[in-house]
N, C-alpha and C. Protein backbone atom coordinates (compact mmCIF):
# COMPACT_ATOMS: atom_id res chain seq x y z
N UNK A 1 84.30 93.54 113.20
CA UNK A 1 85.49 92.73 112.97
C UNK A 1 86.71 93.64 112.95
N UNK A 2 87.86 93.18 113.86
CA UNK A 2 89.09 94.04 113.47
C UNK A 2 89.46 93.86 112.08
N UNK A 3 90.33 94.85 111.49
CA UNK A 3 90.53 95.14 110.76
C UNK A 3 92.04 94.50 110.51
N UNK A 4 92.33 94.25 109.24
CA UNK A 4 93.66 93.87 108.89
C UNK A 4 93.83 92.32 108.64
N UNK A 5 93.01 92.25 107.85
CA UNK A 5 92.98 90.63 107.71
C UNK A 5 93.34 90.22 106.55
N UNK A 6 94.33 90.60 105.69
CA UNK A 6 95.38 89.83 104.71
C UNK A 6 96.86 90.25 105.71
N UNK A 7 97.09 91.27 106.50
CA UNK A 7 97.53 91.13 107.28
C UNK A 7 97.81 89.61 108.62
N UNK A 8 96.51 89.56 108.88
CA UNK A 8 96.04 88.55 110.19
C UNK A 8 96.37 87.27 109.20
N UNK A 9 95.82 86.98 108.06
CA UNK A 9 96.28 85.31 107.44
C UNK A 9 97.91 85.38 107.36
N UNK A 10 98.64 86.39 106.85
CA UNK A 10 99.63 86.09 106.43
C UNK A 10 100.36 85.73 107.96
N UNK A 11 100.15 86.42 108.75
CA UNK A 11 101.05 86.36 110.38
C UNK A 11 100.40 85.16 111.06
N UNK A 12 99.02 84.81 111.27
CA UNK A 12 98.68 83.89 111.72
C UNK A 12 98.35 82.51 111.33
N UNK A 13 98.11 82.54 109.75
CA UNK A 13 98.01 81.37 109.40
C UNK A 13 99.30 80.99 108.89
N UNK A 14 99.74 81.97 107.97
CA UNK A 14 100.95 81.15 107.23
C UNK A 14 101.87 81.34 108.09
N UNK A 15 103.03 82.50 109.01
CA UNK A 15 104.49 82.48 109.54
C UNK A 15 103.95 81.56 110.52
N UNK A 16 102.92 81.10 111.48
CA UNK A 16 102.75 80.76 112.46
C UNK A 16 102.48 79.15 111.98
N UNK A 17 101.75 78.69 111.19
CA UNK A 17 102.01 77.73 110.50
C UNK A 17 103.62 76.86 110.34
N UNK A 18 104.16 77.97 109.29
CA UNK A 18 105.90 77.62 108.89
C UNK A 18 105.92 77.62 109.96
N UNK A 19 106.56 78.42 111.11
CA UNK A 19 107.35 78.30 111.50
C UNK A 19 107.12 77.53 113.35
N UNK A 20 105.76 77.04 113.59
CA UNK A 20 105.73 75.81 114.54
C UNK A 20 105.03 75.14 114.34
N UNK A 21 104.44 74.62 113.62
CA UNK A 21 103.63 73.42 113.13
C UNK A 21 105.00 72.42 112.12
N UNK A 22 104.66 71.50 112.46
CA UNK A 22 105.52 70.02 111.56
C UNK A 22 104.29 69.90 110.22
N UNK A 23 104.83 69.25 108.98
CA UNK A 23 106.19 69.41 108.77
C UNK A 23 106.67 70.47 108.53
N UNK A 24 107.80 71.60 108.87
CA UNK A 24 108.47 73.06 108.50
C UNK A 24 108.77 72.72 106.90
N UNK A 25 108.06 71.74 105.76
CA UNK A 25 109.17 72.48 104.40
C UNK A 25 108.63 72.98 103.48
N UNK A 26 107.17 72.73 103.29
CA UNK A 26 106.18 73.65 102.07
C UNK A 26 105.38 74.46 103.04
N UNK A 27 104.86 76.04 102.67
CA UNK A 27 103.83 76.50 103.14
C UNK A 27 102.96 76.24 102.08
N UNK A 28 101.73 76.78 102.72
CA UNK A 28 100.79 77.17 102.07
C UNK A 28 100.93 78.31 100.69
N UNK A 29 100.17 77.69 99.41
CA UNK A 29 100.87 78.50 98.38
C UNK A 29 100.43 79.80 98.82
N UNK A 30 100.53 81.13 98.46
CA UNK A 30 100.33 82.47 98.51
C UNK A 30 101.27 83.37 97.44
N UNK A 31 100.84 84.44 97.03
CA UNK A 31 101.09 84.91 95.74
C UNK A 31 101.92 85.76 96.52
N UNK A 32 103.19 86.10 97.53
CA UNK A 32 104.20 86.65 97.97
C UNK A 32 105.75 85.92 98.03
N UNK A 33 106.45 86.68 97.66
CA UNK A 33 107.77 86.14 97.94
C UNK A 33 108.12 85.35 99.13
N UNK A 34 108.99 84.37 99.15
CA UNK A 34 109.18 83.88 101.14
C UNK A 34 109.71 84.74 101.91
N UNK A 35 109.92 85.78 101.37
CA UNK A 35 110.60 87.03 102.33
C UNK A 35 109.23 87.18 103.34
N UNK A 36 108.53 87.54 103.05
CA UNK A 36 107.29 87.97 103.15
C UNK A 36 106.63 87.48 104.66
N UNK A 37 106.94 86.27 103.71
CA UNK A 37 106.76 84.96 105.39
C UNK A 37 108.00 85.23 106.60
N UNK A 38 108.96 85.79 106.23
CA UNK A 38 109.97 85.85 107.38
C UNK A 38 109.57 87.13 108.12
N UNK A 39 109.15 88.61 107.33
CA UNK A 39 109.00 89.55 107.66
C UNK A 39 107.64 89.28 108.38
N UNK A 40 107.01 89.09 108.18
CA UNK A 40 105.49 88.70 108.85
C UNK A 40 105.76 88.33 110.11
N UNK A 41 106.85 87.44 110.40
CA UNK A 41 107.17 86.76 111.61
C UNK A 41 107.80 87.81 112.74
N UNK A 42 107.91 88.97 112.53
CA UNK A 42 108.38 89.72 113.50
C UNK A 42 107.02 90.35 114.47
N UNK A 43 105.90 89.99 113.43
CA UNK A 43 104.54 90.50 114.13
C UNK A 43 103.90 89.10 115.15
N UNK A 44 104.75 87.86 115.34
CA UNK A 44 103.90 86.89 115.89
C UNK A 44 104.27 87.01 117.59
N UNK A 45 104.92 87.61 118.29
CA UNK A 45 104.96 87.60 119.73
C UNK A 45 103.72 88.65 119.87
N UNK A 46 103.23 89.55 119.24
CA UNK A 46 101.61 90.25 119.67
C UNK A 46 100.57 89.45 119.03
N UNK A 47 99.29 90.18 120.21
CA UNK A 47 98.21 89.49 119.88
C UNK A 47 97.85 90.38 118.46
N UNK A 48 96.29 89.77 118.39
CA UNK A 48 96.11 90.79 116.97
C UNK A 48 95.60 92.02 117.04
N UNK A 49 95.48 92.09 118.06
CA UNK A 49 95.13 93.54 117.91
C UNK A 49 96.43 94.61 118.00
N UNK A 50 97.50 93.63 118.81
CA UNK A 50 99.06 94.47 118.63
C UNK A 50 99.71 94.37 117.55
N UNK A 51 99.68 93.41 117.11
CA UNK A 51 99.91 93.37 115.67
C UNK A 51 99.27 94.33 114.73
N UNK A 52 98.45 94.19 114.75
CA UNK A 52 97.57 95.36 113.70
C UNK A 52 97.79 96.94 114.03
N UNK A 53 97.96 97.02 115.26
CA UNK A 53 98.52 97.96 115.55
C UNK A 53 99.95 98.63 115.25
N UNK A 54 100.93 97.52 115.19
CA UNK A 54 101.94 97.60 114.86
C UNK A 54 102.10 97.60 113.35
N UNK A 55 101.31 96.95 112.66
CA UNK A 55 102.08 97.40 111.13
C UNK A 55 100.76 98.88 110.44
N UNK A 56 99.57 98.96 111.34
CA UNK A 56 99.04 100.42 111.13
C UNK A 56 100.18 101.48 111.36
N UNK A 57 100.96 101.28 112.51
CA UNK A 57 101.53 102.70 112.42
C UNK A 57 102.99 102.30 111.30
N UNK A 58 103.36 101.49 111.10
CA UNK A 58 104.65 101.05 110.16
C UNK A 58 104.08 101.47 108.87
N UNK A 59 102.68 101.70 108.75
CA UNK A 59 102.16 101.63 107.44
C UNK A 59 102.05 103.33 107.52
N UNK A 60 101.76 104.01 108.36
CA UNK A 60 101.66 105.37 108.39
C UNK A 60 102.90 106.07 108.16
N UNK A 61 103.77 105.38 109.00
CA UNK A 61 105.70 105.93 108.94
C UNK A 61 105.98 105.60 107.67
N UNK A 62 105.24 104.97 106.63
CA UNK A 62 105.73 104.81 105.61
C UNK A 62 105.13 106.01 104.75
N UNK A 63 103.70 105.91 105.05
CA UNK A 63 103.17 107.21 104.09
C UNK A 63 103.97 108.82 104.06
N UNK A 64 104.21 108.74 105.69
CA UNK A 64 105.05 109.85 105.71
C UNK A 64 106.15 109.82 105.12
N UNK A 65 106.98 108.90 104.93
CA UNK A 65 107.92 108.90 103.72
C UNK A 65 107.75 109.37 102.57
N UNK A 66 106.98 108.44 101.99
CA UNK A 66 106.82 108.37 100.86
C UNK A 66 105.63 109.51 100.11
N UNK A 67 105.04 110.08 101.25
CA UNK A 67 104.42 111.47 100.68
C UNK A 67 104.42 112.85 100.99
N UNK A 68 105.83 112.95 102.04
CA UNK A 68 106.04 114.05 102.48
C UNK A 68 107.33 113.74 102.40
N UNK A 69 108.79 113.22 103.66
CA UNK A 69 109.66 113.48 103.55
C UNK A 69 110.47 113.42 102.29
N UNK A 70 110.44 111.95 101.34
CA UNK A 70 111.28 112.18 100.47
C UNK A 70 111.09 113.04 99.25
N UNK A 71 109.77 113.56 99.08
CA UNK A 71 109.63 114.62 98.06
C UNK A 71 110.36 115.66 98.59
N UNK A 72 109.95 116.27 100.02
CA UNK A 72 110.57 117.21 100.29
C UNK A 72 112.00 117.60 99.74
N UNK A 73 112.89 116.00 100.39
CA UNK A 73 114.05 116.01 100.56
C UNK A 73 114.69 115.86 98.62
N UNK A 74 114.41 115.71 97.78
CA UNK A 74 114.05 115.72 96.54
C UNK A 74 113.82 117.05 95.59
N UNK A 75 113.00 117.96 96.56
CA UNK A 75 113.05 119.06 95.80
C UNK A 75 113.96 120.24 95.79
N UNK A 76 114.41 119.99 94.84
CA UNK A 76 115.52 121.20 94.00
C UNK A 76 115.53 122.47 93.86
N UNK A 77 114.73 123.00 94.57
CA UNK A 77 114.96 124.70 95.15
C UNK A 77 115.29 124.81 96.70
N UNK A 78 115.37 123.81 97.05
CA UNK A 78 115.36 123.60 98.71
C UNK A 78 114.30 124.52 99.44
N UNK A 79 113.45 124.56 98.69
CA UNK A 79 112.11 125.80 99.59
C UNK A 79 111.05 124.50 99.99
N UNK A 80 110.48 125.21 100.86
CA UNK A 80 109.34 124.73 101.32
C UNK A 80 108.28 125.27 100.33
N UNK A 81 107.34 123.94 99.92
CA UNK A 81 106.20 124.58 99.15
C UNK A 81 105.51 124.11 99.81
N UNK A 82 103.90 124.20 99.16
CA UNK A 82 102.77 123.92 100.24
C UNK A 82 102.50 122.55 99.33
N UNK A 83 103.12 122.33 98.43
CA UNK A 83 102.39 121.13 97.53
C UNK A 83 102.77 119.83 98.62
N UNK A 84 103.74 119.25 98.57
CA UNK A 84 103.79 118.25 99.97
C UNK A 84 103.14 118.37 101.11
N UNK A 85 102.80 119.13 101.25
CA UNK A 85 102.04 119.09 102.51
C UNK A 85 100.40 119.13 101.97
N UNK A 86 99.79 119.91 101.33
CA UNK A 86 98.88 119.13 100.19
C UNK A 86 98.20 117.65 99.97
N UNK A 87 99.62 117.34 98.96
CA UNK A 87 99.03 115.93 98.67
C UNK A 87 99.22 115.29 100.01
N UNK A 88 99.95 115.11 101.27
CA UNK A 88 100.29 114.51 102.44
C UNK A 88 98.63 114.23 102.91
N UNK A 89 98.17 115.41 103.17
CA UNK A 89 96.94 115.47 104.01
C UNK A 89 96.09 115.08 103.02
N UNK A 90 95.90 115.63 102.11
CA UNK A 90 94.58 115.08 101.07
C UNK A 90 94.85 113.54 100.87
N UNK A 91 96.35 113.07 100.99
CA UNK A 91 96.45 111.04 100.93
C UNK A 91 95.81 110.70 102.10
N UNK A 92 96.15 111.43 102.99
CA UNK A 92 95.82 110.47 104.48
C UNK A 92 94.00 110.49 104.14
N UNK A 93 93.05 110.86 103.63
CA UNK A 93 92.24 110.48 103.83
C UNK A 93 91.54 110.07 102.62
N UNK A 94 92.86 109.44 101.55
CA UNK A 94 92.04 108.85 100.44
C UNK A 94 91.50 107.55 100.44
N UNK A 95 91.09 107.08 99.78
CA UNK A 95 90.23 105.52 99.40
C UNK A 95 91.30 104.37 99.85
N UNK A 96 92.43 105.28 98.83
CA UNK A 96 93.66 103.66 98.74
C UNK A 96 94.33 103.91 100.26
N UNK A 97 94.63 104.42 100.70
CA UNK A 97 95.58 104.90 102.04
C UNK A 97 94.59 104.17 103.22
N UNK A 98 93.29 104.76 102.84
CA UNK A 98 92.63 104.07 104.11
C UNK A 98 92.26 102.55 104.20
N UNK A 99 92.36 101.87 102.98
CA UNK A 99 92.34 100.50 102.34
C UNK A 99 93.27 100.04 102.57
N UNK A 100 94.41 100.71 102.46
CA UNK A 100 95.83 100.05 102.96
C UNK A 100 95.56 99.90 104.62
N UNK A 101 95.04 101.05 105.13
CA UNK A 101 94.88 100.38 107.21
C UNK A 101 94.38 99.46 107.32
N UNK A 102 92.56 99.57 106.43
CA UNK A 102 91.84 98.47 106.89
C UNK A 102 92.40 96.90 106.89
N UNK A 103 93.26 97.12 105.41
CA UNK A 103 93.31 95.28 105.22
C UNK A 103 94.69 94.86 106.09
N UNK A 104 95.11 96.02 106.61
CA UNK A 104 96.40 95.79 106.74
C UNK A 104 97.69 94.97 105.77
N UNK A 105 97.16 96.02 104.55
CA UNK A 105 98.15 95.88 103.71
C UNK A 105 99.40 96.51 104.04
N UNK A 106 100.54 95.96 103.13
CA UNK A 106 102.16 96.33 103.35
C UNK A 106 102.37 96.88 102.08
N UNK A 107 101.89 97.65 101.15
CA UNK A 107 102.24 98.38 100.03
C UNK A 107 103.00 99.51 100.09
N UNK A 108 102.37 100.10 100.75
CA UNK A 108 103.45 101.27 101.29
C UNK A 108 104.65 100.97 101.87
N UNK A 109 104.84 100.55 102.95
CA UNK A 109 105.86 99.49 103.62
C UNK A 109 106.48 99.72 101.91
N UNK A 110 106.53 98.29 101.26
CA UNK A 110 107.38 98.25 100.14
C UNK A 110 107.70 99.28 99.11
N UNK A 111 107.01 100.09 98.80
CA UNK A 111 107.31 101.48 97.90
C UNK A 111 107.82 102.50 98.98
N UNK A 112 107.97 102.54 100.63
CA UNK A 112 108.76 103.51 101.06
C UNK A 112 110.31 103.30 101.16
N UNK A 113 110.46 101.80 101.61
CA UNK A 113 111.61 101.03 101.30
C UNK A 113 112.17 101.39 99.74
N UNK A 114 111.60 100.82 98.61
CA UNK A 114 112.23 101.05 97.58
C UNK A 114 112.74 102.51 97.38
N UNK A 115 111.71 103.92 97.60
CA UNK A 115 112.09 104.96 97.52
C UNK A 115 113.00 105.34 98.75
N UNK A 116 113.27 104.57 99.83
CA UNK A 116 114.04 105.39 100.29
C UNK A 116 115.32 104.88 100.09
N UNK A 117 115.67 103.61 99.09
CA UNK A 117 116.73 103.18 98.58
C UNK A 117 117.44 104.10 97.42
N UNK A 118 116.35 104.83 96.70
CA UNK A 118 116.72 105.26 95.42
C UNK A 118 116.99 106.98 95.97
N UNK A 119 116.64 107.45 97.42
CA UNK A 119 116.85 108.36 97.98
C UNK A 119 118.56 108.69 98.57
N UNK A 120 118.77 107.04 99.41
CA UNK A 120 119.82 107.15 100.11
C UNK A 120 120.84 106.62 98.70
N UNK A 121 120.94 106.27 97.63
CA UNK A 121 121.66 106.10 96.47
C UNK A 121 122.11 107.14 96.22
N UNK A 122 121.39 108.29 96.02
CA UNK A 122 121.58 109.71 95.22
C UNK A 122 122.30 110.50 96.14
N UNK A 123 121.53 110.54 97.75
CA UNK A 123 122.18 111.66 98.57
C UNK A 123 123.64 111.14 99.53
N UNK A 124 123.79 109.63 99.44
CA UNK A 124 125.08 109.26 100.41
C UNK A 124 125.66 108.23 99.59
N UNK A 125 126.40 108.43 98.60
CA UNK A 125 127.38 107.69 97.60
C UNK A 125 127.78 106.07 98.36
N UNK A 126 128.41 107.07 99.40
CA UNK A 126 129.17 106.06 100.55
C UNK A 126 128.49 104.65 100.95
N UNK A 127 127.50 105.42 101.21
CA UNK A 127 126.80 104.16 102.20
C UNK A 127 125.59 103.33 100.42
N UNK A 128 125.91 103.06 99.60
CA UNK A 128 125.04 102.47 98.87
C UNK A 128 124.69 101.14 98.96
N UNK A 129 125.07 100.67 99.45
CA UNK A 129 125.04 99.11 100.22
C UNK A 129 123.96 99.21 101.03
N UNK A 130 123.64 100.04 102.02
CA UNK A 130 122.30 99.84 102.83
C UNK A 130 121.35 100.54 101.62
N UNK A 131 121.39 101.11 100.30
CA UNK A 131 120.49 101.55 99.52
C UNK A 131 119.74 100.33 98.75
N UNK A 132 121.03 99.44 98.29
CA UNK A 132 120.73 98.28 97.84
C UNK A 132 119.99 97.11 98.42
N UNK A 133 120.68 97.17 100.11
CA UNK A 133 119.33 96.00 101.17
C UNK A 133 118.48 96.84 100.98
N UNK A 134 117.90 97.86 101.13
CA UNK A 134 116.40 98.14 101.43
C UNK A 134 115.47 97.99 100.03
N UNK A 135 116.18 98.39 98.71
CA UNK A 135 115.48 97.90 97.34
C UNK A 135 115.40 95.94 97.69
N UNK A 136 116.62 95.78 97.73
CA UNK A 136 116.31 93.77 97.87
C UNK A 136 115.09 93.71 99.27
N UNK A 137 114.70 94.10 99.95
CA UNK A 137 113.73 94.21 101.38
C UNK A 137 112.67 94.51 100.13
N UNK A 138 112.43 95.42 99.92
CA UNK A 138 111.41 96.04 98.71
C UNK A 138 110.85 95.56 97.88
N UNK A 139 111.67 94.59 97.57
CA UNK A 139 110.94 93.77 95.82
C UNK A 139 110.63 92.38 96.78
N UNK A 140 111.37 92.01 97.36
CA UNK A 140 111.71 90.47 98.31
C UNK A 140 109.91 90.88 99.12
N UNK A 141 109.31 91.81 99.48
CA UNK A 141 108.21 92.46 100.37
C UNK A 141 107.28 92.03 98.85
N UNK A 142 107.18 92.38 98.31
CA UNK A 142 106.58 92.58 97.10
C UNK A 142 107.35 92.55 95.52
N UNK A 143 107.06 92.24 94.76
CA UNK A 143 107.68 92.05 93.32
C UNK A 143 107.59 93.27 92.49
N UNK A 144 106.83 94.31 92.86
CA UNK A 144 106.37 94.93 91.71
C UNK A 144 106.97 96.45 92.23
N UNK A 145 108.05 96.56 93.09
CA UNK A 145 109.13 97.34 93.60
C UNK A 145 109.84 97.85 92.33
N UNK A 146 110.63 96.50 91.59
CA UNK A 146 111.37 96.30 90.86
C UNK A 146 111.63 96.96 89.76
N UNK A 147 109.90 97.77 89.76
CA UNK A 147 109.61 98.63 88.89
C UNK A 147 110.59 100.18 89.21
N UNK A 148 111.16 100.66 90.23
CA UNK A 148 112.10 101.25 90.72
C UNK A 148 113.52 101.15 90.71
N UNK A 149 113.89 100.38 89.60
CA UNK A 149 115.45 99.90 89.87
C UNK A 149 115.77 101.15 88.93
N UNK A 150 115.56 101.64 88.00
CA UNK A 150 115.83 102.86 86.87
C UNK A 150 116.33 103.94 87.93
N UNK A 151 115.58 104.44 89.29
CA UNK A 151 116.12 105.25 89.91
C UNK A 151 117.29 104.94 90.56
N UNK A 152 118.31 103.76 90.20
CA UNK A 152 119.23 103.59 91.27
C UNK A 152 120.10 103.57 89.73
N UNK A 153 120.22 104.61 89.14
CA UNK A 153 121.10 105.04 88.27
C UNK A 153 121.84 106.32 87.72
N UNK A 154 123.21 106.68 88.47
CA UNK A 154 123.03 107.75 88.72
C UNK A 154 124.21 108.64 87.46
N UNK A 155 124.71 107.25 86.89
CA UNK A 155 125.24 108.26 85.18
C UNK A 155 124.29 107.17 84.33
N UNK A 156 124.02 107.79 83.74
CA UNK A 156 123.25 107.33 82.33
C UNK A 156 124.61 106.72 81.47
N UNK A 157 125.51 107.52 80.92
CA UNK A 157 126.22 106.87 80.25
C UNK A 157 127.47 105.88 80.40
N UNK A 158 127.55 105.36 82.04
CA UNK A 158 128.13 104.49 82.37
C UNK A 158 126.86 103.52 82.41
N UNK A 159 127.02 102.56 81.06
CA UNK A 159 126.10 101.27 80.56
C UNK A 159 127.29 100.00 81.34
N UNK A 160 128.21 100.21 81.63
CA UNK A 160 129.11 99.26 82.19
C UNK A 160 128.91 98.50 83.71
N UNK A 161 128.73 99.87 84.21
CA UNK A 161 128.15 100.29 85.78
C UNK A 161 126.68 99.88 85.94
N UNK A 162 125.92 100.13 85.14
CA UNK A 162 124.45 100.02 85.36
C UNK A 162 123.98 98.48 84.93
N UNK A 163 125.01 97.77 83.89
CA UNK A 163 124.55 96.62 83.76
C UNK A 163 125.20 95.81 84.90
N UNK A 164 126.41 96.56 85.19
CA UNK A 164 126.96 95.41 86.49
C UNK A 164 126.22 95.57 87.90
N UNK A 165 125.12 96.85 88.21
CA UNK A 165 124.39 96.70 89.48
C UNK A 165 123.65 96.24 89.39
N UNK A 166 123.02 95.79 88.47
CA UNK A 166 121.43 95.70 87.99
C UNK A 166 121.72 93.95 87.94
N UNK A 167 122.63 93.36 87.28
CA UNK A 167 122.96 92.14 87.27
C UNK A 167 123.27 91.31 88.71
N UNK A 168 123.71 91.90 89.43
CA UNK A 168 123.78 92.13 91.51
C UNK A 168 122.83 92.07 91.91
N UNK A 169 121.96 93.06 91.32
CA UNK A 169 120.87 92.99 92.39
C UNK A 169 119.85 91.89 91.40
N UNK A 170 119.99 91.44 90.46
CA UNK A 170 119.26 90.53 90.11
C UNK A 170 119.71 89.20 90.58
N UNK A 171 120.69 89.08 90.95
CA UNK A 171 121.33 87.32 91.79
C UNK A 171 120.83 87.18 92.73
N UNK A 172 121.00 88.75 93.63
CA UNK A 172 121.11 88.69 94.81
C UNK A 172 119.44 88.55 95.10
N UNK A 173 118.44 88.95 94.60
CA UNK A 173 116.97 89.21 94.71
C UNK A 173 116.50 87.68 94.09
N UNK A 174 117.12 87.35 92.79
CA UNK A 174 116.94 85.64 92.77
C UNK A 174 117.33 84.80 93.66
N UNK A 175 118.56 85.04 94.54
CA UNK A 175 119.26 84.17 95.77
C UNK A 175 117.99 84.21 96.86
N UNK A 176 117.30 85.29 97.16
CA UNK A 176 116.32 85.32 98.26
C UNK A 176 115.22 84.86 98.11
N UNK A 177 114.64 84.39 96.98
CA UNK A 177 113.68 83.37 96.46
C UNK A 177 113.65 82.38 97.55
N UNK A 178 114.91 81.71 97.28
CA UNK A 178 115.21 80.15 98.05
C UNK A 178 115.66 80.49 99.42
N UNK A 179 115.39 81.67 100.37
CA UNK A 179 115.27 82.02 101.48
C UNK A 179 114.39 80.66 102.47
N UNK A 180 113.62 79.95 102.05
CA UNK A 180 113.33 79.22 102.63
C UNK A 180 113.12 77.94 102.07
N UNK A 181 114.30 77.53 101.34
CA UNK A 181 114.33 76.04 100.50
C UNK A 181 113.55 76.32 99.14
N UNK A 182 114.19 75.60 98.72
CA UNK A 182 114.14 75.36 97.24
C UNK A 182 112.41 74.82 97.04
N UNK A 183 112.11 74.00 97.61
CA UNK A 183 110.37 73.26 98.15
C UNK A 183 109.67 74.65 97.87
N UNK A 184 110.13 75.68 98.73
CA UNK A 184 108.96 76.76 98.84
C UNK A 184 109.21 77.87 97.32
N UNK A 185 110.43 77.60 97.40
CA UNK A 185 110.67 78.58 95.82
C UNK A 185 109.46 78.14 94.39
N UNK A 186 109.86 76.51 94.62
CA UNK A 186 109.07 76.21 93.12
C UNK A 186 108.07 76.19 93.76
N UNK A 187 106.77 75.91 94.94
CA UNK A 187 105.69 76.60 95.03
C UNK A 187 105.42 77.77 94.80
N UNK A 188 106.33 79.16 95.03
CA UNK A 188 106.16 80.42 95.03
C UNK A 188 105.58 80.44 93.18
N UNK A 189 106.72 79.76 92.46
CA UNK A 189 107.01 80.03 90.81
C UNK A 189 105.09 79.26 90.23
N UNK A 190 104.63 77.98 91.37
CA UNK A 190 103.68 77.66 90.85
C UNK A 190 102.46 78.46 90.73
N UNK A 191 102.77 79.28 91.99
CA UNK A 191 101.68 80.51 92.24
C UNK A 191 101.53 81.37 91.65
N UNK A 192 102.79 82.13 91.20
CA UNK A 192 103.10 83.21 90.47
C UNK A 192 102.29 82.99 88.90
């Protein structure tokens, strides 16, 4: 059997479902945000084996994020150590990493997003607005992102500042709930 099959329901039964089968206004319940269902939908012009293909390597570009570049880019002597490169190779062939290909899970996907929000926060002031879509992409992918909002704080003692981003990105991450009608929100809340 190919592989990637919480992957394969979510793209083939449910976005493909929503989005050409009548009636378009409840899906099927599922314990993900409706983001989830929109993002899924970028995998429905391949078959499944392109599909699976396609979020295997999205899922790899993420590991490399999230277990090599942004530590790298993170560490505070600016040296190269051997520890990233280490844990890099010893992940690629752990239990959870390879569990993430088989089912074609998106976990990584969502924790490289969140970290590379709390990355581009710290190192480009300027641009914090694309730091903030990719945390709302992040939690909106998955809920349990959210657990990352502490790193998008960059004085501690501006409590003024931190309650007014945090209050933003809580509208704005409640506003994307109802991304696909209000119908699918209070199913989401029944699931949850």
């Amino acid at each position: 059997m190919l592989g990637g099959s919480d992957h394969q329901v979510i793209v083939e039964g449910m976005s493909r479902d929503f989005f050409f089968t009548e009636p378009k206004f409840v899906i099927r319940a599922y314990p993900y945000p409706p983001f989830t269902l929109l993002f899924h939908t970028l995998f429905l012009p391949f078959s499944s084996v392109g599909s699976y293909r396609v979020i295997s390597f999205l899922t790899l570009t993420a590991f490399t994020l999230v277990g090599f570049f942004i530590p790298v880019q993170f560490n505070q002597q600016k040296k190269m150590t051997i520890l990233p490169v280490f844990f890099f190779i010893t992940g690629l062939f752990s239990y959870g990493f390879q569990f993430e290909l088989e089912r074609g899970q998106f976990n990584l996907i969502s924790v490289s997003l969140a970290l590379t929000s709390i990355w581009i926060f710290h190192k480009y002031p300027k641009i914090r607005w694309l730091s903030y879509l990719f945390f709302t992409m992040a939690v909106q992918l998955k809920m349990y992102p959210l657990i990352f909002i502490l790193g998008l704080i960059d004085n501690w003692q501006d409590w003024k500042g931190i309650i007014k981003r945090f209050a933003l990105l809580f509208i704005v991450n409640f506003a994307a709930l109802f991304i696909l009608g209000y119908k699918n929100f209070i199913l989401y809340l029944q699931v949850m």
